[in-house]
PDB file of N, CA and C in Angstrom:
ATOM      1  N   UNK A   1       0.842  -1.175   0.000  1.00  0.00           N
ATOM      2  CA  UNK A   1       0.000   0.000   0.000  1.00  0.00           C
ATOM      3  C   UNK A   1       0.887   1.238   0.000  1.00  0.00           C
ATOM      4  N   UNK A   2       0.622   2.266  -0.966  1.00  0.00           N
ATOM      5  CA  UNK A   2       1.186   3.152  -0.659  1.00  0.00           C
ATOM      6  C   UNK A   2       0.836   4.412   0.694  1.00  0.00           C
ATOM      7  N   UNK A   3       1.775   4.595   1.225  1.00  0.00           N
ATOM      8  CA  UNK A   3       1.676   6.013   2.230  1.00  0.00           C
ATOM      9  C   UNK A   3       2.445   7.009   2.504  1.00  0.00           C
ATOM     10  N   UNK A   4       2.967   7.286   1.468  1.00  0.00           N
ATOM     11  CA  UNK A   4       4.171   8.370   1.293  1.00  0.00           C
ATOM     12  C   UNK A   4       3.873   9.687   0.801  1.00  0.00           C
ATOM     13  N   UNK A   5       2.226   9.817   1.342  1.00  0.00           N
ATOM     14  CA  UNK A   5       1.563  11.440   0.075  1.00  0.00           C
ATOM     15  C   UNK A   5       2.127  12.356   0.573  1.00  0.00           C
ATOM     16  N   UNK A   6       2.239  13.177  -0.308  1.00  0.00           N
ATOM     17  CA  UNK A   6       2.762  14.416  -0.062  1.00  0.00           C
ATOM     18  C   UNK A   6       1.824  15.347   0.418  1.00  0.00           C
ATOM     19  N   UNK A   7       1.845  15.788   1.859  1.00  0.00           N
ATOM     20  CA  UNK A   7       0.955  16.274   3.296  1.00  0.00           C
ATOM     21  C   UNK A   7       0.544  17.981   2.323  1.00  0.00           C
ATOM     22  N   UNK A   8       1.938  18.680   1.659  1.00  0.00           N
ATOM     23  CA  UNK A   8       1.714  19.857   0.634  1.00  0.00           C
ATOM     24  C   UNK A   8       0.758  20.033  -0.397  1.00  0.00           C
ATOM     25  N   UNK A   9       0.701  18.879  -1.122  1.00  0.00           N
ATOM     26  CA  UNK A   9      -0.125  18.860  -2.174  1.00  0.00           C
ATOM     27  C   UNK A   9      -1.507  18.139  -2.031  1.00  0.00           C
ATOM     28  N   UNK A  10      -1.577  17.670  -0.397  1.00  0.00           N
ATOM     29  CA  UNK A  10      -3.435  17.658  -0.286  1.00  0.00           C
ATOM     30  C   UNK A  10      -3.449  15.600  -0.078  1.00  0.00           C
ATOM     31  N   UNK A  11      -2.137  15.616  -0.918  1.00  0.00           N
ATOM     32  CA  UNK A  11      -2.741  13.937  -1.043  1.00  0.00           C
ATOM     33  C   UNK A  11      -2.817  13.136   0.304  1.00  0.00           C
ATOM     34  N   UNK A  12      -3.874  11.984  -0.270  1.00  0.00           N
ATOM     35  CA  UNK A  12      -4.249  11.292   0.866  1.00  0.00           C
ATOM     36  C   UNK A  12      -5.065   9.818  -0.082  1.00  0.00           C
ATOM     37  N   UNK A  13      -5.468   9.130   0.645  1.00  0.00           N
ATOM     38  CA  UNK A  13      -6.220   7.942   0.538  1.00  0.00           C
ATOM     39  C   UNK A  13      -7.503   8.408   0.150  1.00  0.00           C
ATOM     40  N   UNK A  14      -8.274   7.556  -0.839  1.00  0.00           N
ATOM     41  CA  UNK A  14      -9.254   7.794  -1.126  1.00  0.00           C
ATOM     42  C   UNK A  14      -9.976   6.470  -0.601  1.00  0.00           C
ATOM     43  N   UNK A  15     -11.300   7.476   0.106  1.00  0.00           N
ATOM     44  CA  UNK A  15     -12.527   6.406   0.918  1.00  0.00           C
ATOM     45  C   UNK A  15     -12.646   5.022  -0.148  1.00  0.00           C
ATOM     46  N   UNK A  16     -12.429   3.740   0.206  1.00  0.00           N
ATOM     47  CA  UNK A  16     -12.897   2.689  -0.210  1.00  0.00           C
ATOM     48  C   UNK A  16     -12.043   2.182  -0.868  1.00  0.00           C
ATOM     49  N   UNK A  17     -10.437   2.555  -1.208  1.00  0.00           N
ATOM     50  CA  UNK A  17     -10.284   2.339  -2.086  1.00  0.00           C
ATOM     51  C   UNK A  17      -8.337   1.892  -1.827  1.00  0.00           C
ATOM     52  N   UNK A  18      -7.823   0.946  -2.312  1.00  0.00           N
ATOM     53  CA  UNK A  18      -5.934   0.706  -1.777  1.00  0.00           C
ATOM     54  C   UNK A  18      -5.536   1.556  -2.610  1.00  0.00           C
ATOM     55  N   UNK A  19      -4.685   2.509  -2.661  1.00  0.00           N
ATOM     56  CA  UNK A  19      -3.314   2.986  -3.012  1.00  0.00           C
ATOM     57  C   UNK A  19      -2.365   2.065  -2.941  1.00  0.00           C
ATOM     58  N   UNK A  20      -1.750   1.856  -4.392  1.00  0.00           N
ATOM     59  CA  UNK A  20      -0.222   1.168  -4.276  1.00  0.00           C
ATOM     60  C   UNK A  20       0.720   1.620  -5.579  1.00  0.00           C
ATOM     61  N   UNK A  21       1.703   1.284  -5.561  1.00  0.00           N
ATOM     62  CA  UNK A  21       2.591   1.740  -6.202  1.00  0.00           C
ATOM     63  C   UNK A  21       3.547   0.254  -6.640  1.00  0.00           C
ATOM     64  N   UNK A  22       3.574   0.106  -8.331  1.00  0.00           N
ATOM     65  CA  UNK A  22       4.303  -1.083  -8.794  1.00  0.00           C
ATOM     66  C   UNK A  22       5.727  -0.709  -8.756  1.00  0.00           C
ATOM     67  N   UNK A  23       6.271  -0.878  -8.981  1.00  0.00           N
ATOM     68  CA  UNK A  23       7.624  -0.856  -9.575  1.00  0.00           C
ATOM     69  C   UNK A  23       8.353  -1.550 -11.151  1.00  0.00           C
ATOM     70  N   UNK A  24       8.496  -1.029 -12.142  1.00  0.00           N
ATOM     71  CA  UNK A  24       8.895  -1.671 -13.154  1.00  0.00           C
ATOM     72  C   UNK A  24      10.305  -1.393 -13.767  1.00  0.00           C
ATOM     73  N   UNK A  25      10.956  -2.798 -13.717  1.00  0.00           N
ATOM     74  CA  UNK A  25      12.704  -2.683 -14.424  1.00  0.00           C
ATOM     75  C   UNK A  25      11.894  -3.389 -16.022  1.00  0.00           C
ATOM     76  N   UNK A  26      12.524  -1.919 -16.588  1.00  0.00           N
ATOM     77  CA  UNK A  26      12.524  -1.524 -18.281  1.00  0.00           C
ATOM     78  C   UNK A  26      13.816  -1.930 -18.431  1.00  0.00           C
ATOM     79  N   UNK A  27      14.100  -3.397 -19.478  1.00  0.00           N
ATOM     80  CA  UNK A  27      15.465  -3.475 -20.170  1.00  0.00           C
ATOM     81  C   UNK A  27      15.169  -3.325 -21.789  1.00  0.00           C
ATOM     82  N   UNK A  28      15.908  -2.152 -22.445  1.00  0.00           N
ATOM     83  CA  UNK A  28      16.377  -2.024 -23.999  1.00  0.00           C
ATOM     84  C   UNK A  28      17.368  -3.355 -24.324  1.00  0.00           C
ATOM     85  N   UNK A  29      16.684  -4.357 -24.734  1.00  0.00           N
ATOM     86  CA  UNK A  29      17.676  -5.166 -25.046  1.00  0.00           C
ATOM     87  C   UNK A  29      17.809  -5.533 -27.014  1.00  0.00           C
ATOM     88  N   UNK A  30      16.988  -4.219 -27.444  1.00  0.00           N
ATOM     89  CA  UNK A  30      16.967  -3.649 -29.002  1.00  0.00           C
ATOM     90  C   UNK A  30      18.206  -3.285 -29.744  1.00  0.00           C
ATOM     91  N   UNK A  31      18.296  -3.203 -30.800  1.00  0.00           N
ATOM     92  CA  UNK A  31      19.622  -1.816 -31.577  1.00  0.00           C
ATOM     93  C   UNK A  31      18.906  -0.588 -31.608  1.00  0.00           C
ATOM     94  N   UNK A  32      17.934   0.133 -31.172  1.00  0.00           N
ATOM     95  CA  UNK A  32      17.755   1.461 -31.193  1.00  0.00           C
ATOM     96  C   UNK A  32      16.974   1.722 -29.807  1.00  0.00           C
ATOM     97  N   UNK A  33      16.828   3.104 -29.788  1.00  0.00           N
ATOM     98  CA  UNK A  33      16.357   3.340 -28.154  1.00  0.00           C
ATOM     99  C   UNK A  33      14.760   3.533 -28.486  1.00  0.00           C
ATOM    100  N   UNK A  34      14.179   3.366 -27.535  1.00  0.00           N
ATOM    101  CA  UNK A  34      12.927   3.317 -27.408  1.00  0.00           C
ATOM    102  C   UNK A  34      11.737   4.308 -26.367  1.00  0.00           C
ATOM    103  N   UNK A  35      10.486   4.799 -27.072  1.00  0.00           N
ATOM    104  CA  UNK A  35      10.137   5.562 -26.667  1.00  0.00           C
ATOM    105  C   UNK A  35       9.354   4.952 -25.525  1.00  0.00           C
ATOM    106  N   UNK A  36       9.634   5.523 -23.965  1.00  0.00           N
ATOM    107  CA  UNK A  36       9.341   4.655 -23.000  1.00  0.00           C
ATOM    108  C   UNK A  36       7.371   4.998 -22.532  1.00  0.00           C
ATOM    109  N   UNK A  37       7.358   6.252 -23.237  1.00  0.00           N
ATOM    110  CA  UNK A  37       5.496   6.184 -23.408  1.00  0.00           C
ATOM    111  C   UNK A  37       4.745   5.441 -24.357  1.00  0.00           C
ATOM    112  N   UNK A  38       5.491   4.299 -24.841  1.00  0.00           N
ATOM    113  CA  UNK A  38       4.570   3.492 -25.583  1.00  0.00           C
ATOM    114  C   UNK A  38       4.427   2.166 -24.815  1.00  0.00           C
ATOM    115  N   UNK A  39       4.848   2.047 -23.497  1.00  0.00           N
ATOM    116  CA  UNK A  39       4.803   1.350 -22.835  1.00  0.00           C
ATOM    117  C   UNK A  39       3.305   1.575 -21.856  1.00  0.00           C
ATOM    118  N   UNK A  40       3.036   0.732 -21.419  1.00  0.00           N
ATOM    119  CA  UNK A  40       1.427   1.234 -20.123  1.00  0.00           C
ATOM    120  C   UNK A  40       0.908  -0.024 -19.707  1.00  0.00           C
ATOM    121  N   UNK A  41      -0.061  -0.025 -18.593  1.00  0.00           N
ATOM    122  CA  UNK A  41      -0.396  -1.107 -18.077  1.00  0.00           C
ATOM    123  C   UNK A  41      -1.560  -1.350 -17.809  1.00  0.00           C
ATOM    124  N   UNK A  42      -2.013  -2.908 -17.110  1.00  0.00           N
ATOM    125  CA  UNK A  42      -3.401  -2.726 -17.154  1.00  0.00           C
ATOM    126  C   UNK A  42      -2.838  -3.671 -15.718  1.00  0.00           C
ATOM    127  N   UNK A  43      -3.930  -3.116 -14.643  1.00  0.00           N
ATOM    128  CA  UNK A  43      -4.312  -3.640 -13.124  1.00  0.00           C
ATOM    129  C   UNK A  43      -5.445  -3.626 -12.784  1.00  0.00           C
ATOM    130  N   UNK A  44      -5.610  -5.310 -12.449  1.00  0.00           N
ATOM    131  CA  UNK A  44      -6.489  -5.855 -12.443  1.00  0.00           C
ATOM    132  C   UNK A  44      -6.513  -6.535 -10.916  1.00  0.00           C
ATOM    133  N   UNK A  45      -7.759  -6.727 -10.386  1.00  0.00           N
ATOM    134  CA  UNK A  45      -7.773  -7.612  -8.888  1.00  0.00           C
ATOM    135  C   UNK A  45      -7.574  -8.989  -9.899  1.00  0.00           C
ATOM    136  N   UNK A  46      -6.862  -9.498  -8.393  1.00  0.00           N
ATOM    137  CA  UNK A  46      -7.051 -11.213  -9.210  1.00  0.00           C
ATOM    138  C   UNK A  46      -7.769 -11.979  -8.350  1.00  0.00           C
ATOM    139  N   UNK A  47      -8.125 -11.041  -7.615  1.00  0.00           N
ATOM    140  CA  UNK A  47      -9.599 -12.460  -6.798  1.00  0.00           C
ATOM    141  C   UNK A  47     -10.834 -12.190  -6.999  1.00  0.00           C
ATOM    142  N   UNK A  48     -11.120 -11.084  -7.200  1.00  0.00           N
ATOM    143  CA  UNK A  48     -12.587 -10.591  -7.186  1.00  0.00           C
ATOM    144  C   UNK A  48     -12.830  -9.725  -8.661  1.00  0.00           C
ATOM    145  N   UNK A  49     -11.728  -9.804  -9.309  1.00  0.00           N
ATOM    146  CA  UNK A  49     -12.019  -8.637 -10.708  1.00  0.00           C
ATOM    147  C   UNK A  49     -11.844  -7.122 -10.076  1.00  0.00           C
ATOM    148  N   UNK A  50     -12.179  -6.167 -10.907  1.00  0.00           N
ATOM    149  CA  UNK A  50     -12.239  -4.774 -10.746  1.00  0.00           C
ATOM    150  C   UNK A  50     -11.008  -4.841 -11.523  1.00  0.00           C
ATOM    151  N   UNK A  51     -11.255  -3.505 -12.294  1.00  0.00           N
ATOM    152  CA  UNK A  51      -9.395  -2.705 -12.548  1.00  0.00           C
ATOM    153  C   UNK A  51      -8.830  -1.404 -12.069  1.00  0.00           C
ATOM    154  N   UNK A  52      -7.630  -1.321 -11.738  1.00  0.00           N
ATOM    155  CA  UNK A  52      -7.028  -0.354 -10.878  1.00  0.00           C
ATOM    156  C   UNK A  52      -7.138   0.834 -11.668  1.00  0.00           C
ATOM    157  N   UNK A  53      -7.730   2.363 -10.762  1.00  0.00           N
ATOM    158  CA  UNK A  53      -7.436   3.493 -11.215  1.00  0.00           C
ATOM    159  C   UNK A  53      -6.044   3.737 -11.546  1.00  0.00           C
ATOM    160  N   UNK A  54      -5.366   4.753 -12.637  1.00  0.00           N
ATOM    161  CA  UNK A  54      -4.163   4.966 -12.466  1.00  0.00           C
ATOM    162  C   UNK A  54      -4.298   6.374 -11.841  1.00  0.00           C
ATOM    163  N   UNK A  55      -3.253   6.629 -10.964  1.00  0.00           N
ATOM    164  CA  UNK A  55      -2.996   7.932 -10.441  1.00  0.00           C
ATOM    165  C   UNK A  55      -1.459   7.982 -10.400  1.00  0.00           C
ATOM    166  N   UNK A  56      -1.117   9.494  -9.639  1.00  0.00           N
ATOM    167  CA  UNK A  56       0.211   9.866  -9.741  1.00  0.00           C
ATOM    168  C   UNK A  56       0.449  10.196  -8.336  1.00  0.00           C
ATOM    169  N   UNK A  57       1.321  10.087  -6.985  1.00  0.00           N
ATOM    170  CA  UNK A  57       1.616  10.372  -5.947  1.00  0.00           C
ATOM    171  C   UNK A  57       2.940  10.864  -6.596  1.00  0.00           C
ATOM    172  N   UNK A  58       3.100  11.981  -6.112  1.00  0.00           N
ATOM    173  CA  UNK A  58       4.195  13.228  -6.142  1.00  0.00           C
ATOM    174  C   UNK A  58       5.253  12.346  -5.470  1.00  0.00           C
ATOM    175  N   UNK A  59       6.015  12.032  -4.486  1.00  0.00           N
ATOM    176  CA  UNK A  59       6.962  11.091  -3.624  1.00  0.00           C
ATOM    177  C   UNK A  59       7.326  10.066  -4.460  1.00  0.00           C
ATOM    178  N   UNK A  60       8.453  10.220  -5.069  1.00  0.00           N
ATOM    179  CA  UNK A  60       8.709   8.739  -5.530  1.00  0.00           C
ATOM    180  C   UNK A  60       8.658   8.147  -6.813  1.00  0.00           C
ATOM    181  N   UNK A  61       7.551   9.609  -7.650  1.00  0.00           N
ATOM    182  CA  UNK A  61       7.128   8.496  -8.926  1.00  0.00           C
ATOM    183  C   UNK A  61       8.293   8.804  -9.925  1.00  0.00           C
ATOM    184  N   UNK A  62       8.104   7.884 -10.542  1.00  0.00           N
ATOM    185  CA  UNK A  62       8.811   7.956 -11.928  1.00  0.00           C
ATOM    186  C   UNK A  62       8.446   7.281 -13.236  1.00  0.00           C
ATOM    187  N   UNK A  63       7.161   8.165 -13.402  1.00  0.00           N
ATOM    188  CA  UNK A  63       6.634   7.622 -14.617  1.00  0.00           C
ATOM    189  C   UNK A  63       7.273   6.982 -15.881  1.00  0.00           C
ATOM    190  N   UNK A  64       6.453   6.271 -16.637  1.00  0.00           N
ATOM    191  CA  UNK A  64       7.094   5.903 -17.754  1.00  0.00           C
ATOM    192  C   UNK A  64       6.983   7.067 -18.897  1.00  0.00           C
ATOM    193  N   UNK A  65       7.934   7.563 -19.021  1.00  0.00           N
ATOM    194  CA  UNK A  65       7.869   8.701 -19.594  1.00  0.00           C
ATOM    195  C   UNK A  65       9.932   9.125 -20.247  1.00  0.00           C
ATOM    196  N   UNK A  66       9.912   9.458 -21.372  1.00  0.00           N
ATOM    197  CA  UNK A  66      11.120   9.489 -21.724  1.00  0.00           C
ATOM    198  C   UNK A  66      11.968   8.470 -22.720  1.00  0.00           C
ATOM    199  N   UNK A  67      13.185   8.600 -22.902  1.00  0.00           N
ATOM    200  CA  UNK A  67      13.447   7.560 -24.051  1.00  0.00           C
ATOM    201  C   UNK A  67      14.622   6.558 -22.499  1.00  0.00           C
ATOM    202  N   UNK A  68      14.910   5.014 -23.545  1.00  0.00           N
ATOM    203  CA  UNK A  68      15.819   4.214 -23.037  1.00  0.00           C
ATOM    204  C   UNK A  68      16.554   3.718 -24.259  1.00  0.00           C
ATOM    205  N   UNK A  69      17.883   4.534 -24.078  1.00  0.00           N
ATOM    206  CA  UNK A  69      18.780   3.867 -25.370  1.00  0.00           C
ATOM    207  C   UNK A  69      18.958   2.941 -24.799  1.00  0.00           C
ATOM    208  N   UNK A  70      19.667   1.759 -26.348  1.00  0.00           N
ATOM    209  CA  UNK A  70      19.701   0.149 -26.496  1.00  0.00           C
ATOM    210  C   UNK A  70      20.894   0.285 -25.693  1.00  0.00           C
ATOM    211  N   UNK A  71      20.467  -1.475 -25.078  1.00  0.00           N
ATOM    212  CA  UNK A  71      21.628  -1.934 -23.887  1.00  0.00           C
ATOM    213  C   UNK A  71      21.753  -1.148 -22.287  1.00  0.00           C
ATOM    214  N   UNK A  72      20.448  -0.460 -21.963  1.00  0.00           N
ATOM    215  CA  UNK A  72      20.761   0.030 -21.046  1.00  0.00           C
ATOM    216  C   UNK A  72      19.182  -0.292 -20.227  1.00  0.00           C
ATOM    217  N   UNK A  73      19.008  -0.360 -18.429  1.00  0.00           N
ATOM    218  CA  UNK A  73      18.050  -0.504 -17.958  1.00  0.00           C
ATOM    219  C   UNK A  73      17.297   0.256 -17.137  1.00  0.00           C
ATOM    220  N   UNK A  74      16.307   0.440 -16.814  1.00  0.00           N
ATOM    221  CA  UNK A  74      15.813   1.372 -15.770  1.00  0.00           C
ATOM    222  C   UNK A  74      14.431   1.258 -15.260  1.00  0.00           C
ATOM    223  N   UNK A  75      14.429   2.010 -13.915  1.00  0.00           N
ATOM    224  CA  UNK A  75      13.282   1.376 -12.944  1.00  0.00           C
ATOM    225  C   UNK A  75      12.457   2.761 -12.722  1.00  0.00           C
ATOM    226  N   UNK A  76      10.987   2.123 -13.115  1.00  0.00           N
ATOM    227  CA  UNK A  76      10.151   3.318 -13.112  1.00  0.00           C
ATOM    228  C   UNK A  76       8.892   2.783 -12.412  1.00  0.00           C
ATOM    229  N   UNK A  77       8.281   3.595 -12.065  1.00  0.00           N
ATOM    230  CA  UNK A  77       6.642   3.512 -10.947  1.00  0.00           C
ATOM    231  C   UNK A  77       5.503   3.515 -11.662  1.00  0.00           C
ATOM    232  N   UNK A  78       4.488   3.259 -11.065  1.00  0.00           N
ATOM    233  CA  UNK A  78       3.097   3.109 -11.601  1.00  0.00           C
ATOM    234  C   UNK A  78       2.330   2.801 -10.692  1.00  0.00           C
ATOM    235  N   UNK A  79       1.899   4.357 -10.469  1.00  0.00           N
ATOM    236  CA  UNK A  79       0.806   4.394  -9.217  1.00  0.00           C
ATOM    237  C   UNK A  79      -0.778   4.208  -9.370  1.00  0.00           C
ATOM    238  N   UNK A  80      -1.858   3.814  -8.832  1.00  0.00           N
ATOM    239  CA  UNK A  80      -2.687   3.582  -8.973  1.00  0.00           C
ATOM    240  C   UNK A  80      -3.457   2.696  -7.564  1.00  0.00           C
ATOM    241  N   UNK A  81      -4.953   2.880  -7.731  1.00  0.00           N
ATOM    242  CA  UNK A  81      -5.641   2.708  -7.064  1.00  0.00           C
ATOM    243  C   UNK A  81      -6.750   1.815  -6.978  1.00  0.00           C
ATOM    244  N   UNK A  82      -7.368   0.736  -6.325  1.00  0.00           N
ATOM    245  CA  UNK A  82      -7.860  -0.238  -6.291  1.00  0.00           C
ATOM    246  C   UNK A  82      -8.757  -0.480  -5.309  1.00  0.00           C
ATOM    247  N   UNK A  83     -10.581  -0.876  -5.780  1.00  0.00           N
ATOM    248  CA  UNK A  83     -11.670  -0.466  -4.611  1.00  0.00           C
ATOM    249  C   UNK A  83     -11.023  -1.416  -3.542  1.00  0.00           C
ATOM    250  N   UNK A  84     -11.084  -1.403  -2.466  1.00  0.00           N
ATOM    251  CA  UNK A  84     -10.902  -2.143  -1.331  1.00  0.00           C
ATOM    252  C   UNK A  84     -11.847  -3.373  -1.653  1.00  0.00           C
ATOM    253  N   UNK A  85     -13.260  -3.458  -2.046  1.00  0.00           N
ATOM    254  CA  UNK A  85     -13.660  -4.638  -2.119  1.00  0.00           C
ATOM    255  C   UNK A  85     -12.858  -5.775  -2.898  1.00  0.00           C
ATOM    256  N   UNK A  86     -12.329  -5.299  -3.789  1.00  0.00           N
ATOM    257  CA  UNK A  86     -11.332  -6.515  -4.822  1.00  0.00           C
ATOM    258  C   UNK A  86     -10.285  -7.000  -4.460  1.00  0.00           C
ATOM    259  N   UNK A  87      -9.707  -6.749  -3.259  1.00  0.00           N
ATOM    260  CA  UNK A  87      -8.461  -7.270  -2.507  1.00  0.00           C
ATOM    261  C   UNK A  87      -7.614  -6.898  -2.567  1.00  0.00           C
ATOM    262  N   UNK A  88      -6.496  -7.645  -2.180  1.00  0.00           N
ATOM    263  CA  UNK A  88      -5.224  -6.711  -2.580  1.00  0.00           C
ATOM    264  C   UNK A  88      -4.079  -7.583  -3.743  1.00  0.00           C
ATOM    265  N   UNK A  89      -4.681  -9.315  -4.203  1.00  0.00           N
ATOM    266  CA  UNK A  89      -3.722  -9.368  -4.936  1.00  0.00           C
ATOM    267  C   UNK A  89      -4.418  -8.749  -6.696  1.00  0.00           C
ATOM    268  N   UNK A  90      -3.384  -9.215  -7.238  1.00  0.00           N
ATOM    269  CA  UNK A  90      -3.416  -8.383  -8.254  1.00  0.00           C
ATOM    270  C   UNK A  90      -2.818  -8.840  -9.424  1.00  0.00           C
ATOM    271  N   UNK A  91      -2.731  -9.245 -10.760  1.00  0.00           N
ATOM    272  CA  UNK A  91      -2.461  -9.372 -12.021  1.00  0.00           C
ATOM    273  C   UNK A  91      -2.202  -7.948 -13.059  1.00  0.00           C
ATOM    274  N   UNK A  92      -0.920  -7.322 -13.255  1.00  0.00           N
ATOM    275  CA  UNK A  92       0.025  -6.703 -14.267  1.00  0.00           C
ATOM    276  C   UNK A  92       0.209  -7.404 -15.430  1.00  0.00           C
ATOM    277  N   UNK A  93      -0.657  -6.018 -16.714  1.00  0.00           N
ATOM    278  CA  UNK A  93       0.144  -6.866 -17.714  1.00  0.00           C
ATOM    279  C   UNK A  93       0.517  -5.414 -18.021  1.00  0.00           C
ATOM    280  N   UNK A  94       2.019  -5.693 -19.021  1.00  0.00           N
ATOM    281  CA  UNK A  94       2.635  -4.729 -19.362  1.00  0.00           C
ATOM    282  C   UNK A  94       2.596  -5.054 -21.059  1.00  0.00           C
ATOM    283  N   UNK A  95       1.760  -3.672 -21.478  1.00  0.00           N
ATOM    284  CA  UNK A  95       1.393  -3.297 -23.128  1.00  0.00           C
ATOM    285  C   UNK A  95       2.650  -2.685 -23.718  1.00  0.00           C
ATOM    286  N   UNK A  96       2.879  -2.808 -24.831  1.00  0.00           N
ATOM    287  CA  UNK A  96       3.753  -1.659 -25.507  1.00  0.00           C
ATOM    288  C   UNK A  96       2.773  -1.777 -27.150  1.00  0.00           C
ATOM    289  N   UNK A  97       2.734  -0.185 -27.578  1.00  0.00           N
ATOM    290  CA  UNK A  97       1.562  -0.004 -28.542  1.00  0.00           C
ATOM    291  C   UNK A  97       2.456  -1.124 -29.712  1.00  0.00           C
ATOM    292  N   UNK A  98       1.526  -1.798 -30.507  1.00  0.00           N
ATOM    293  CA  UNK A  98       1.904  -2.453 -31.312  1.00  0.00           C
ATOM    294  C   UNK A  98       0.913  -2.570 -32.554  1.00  0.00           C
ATOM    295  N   UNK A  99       1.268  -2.799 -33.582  1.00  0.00           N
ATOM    296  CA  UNK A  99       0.512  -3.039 -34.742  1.00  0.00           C
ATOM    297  C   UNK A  99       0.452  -4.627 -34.999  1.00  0.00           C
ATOM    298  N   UNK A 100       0.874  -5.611 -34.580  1.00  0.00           N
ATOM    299  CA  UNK A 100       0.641  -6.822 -34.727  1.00  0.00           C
ATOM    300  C   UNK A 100      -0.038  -7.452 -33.761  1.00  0.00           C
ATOM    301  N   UNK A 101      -1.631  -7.613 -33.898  1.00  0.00           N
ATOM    302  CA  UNK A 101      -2.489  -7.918 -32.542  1.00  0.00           C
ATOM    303  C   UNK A 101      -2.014  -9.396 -32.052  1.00  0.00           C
ATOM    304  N   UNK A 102      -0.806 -10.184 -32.446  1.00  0.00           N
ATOM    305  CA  UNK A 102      -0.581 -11.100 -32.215  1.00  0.00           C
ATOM    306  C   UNK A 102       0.001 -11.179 -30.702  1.00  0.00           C
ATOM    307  N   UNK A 103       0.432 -10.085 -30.133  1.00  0.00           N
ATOM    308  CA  UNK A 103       1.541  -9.686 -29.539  1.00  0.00           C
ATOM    309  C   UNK A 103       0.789 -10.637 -28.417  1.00  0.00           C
ATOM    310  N   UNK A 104       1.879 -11.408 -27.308  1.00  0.00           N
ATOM    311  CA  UNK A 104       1.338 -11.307 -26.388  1.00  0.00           C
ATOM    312  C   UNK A 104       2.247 -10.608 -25.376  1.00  0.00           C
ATOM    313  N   UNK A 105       1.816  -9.680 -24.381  1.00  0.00           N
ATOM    314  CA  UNK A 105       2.271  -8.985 -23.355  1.00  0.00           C
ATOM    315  C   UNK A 105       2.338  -9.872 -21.896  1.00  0.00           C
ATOM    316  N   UNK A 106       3.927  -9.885 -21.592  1.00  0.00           N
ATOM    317  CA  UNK A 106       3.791 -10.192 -19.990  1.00  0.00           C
ATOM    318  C   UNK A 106       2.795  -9.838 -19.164  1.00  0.00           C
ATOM    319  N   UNK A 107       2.845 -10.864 -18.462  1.00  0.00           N
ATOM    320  CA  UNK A 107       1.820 -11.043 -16.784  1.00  0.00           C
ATOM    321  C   UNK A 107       2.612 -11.116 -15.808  1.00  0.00           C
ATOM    322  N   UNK A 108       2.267 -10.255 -14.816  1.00  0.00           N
ATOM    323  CA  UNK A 108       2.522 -11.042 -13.941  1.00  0.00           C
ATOM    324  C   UNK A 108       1.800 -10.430 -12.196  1.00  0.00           C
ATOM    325  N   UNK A 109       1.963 -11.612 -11.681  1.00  0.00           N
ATOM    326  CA  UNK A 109       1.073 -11.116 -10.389  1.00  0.00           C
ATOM    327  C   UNK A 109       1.704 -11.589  -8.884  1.00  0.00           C
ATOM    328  N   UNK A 110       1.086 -10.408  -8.153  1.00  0.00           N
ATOM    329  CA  UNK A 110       1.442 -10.164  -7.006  1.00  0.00           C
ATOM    330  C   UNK A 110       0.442  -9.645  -6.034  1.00  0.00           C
ATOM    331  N   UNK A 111       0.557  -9.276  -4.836  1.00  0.00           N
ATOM    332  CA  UNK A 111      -0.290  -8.898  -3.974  1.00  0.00           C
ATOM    333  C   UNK A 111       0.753  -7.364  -3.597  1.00  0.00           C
ATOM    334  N   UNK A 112      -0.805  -6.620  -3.227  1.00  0.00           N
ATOM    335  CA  UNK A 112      -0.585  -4.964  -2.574  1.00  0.00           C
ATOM    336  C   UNK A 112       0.010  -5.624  -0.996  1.00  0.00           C
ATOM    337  N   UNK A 113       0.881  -5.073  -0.871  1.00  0.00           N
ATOM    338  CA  UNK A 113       2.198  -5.084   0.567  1.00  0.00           C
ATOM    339  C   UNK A 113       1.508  -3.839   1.401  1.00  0.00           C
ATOM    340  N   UNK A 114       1.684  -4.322   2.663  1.00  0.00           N
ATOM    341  CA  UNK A 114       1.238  -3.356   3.261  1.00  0.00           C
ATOM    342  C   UNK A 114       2.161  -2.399   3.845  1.00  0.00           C
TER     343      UNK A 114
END
């Protein structure tokens, strides 16, 4: 769960609902660098369904946003929010925009830490 809001900018928990924050290691393992906003995600409960709001907590984030030249790695955030009724574990898949609907995109799942 996240609890690191920033007390300045108002943030806080919203009634009904988990705050958490993923963490994602981006590897360029391409010959050219890549635009890291064509990357995005989808969060999902994995016991009860629902899908996670995305939001932004000021503390910490580091959106996917920016380029990653080839051969090099980096760790970025993805904040978002989830009704309390749907639990806390959870199923990540990570999209990158594509023109071949064949694609399939990693999974993977975990539970909100308290």
């Amino acid at each position: 769960m996240f609890t690191g809001y920033n007390k300045d900018l108002l943030e806080s928990a919203s009634p009904g609902k988990t705050d958490f924050r993923i963490t994602l290691k981006v590897e360029n393992a391409g010959k050219v660098s890549v635009d890291l906003s064509s990357l995005s995600t989808i969060i999902e409960g994995a016991t009860d369904g629902g899908e996670a709001a995305s939001t932004v907590f000021e503390n910490g984030s580091s959106p996917l946003e920016g380029r990653l030249a080839m051969g090099r790695t980096v760790t970025k955030t993805e904040d978002a929010e989830l009704e309390t009724r749907y639990g806390k574990a959870i199923v990540v898949t990570v999209q990158r925009s594509s023109d071949d609907l064949d694609t399939t995109f990693p999974e993977f799942e975990g539970t909100i830490a308290k």
